[in-house]
C-alpha atoms as a PDB file:
ATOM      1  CA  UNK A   1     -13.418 -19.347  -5.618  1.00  0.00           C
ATOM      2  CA  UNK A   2      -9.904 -19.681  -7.051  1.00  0.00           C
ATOM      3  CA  UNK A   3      -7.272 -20.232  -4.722  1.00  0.00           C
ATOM      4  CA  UNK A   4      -5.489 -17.553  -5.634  1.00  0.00           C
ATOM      5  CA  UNK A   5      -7.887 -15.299  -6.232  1.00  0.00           C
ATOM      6  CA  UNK A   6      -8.711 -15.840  -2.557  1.00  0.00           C
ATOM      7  CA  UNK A   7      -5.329 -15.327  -1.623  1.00  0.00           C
ATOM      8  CA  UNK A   8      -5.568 -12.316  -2.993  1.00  0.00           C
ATOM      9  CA  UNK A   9      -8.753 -10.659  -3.263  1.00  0.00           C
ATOM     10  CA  UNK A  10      -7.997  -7.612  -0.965  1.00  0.00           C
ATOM     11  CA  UNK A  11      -5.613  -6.410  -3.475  1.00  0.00           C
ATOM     12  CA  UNK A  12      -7.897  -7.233  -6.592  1.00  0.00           C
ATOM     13  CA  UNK A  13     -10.793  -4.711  -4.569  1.00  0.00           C
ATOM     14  CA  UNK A  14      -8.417  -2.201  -3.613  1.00  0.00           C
ATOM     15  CA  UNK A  15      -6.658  -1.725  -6.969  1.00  0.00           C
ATOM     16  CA  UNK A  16      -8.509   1.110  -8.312  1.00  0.00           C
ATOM     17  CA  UNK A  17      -8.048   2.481  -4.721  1.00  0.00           C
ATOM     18  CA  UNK A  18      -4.431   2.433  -4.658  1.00  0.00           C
ATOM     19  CA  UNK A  19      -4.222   3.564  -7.901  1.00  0.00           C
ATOM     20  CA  UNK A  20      -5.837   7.202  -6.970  1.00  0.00           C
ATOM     21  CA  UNK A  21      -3.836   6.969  -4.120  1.00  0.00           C
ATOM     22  CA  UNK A  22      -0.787   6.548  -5.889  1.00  0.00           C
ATOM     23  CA  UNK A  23      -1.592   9.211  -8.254  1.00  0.00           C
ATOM     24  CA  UNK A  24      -1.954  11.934  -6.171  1.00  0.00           C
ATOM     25  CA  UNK A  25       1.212  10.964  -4.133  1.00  0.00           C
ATOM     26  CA  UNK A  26       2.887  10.947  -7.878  1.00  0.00           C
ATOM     27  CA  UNK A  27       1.364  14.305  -8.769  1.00  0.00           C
ATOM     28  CA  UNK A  28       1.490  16.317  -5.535  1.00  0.00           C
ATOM     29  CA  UNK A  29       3.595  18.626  -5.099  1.00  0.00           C
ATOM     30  CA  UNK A  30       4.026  19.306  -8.697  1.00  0.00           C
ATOM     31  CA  UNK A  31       7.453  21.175  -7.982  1.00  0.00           C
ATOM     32  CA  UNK A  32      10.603  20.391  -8.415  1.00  0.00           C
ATOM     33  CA  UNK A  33      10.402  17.166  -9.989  1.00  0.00           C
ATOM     34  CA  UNK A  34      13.824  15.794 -10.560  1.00  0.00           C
ATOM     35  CA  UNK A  35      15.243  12.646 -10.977  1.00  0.00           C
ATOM     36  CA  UNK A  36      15.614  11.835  -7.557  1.00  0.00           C
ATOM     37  CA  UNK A  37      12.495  12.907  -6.775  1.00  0.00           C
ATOM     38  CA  UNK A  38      10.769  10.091  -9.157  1.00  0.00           C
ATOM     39  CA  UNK A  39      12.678   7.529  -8.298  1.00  0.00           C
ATOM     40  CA  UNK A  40      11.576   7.893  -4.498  1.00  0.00           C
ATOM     41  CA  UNK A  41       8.635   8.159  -5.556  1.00  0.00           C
ATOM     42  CA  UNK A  42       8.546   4.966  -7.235  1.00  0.00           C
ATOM     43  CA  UNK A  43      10.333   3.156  -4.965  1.00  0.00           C
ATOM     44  CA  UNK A  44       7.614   4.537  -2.098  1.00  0.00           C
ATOM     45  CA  UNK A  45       4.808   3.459  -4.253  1.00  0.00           C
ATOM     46  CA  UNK A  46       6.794  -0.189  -5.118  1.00  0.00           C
ATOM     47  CA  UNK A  47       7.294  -0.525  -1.214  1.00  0.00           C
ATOM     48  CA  UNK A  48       3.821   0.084  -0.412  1.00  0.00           C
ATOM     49  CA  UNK A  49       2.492  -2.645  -2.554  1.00  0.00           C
ATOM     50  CA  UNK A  50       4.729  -4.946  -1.711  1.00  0.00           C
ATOM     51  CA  UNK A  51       4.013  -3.992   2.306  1.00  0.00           C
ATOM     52  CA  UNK A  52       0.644  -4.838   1.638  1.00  0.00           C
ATOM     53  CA  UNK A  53       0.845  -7.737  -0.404  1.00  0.00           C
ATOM     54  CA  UNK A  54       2.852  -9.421   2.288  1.00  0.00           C
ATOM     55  CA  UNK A  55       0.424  -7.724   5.242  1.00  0.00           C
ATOM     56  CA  UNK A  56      -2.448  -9.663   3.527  1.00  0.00           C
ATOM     57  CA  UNK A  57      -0.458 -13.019   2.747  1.00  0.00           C
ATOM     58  CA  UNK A  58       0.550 -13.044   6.893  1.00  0.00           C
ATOM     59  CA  UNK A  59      -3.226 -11.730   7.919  1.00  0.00           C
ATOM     60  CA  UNK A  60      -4.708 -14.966   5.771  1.00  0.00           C
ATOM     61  CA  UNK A  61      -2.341 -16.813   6.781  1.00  0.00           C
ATOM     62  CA  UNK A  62      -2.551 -16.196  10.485  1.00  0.00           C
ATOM     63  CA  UNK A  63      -6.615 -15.678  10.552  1.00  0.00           C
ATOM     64  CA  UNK A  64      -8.347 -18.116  12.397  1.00  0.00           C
ATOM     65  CA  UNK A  65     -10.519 -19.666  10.675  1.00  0.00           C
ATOM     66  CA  UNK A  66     -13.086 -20.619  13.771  1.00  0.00           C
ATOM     67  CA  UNK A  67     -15.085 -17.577  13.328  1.00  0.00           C
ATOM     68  CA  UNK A  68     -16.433 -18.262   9.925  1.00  0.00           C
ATOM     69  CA  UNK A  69     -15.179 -18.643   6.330  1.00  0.00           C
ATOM     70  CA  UNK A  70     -15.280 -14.092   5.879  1.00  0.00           C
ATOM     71  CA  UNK A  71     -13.033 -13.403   8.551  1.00  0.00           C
ATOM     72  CA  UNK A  72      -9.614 -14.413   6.752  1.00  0.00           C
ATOM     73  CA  UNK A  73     -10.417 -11.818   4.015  1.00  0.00           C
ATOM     74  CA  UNK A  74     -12.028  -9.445   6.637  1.00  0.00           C
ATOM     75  CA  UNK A  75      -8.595  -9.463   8.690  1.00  0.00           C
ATOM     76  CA  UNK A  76      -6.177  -9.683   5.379  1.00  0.00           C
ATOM     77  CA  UNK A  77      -8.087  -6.627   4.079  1.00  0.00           C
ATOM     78  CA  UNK A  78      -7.751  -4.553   7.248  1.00  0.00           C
ATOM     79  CA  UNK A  79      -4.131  -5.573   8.304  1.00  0.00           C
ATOM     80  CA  UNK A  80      -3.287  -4.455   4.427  1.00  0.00           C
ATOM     81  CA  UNK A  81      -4.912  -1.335   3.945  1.00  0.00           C
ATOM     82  CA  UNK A  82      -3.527  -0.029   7.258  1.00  0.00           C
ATOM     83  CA  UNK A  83       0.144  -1.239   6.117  1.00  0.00           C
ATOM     84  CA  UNK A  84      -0.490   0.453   2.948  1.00  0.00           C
ATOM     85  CA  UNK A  85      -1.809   3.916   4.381  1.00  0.00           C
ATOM     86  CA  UNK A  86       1.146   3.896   6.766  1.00  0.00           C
ATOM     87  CA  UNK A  87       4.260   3.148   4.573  1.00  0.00           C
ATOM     88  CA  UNK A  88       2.443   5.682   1.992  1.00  0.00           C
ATOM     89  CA  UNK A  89       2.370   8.255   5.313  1.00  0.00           C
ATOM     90  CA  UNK A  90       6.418   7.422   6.276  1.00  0.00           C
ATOM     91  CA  UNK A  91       6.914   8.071   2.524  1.00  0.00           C
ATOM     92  CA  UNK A  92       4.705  11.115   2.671  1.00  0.00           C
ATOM     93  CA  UNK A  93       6.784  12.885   5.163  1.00  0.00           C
ATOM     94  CA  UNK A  94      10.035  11.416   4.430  1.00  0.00           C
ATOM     95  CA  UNK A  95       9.787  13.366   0.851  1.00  0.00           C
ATOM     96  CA  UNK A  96       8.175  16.513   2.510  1.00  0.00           C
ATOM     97  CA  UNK A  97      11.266  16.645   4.959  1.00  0.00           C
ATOM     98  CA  UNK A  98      13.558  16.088   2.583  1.00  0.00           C
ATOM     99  CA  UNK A  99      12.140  18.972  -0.251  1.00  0.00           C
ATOM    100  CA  UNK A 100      12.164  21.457   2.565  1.00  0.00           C
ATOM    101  CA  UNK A 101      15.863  20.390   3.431  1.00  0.00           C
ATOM    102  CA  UNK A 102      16.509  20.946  -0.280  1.00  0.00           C
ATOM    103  CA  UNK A 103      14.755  23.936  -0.550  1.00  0.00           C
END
């Protein structure tokens, strides 16, 4: 396997994951939908992919390797997805505080 495909397999798998993910966090609520509104949104969904890219790059990184060739990707893709679910939460109820504040 390439290097970098190694590297950075968690995020090849859980594409089409995050994608539906970041969808419905796009979508929902549908109201109001200002200007501000999308570019928190944006910048949410551009932190949370960049969380997890750098969660997996320190989880491979930091793995050890002793308990067999699986586990770096095994840790890198648990370490990542639980970054990603909790900057997506933070961002979740930082924009539901701040609609009801606006509301």
């Amino acid at each position: 396997m390439s290097p970098l495909v190694e590297l950075n397999l968690a995020l090849i798998l859980f594409l089409p994951w995050f994608l539906i993910l970041g969808a419905l966090f796009w979508c929902f609520p549908r109201q109001p939908r200002t200007r501000a509104r999308r570019l928190f949104d944006a910048a949410a969904l551009l932190a949370a992919l960049l969380a997890f890219l750098a969660g997996i790059h320190w989880a491979h990184a930091v793995a050890d390797p002793g308990y067999g060739p699986m586990w770096r990707q095994v840790l890198a893709t648990a370490v990542g997805y639980a970054i990603y679910l909790a900057t997506m939460a933070a961002a979740f109820l930082l924009r539901r505080r701040w609609l009801r504040g606006a509301s």
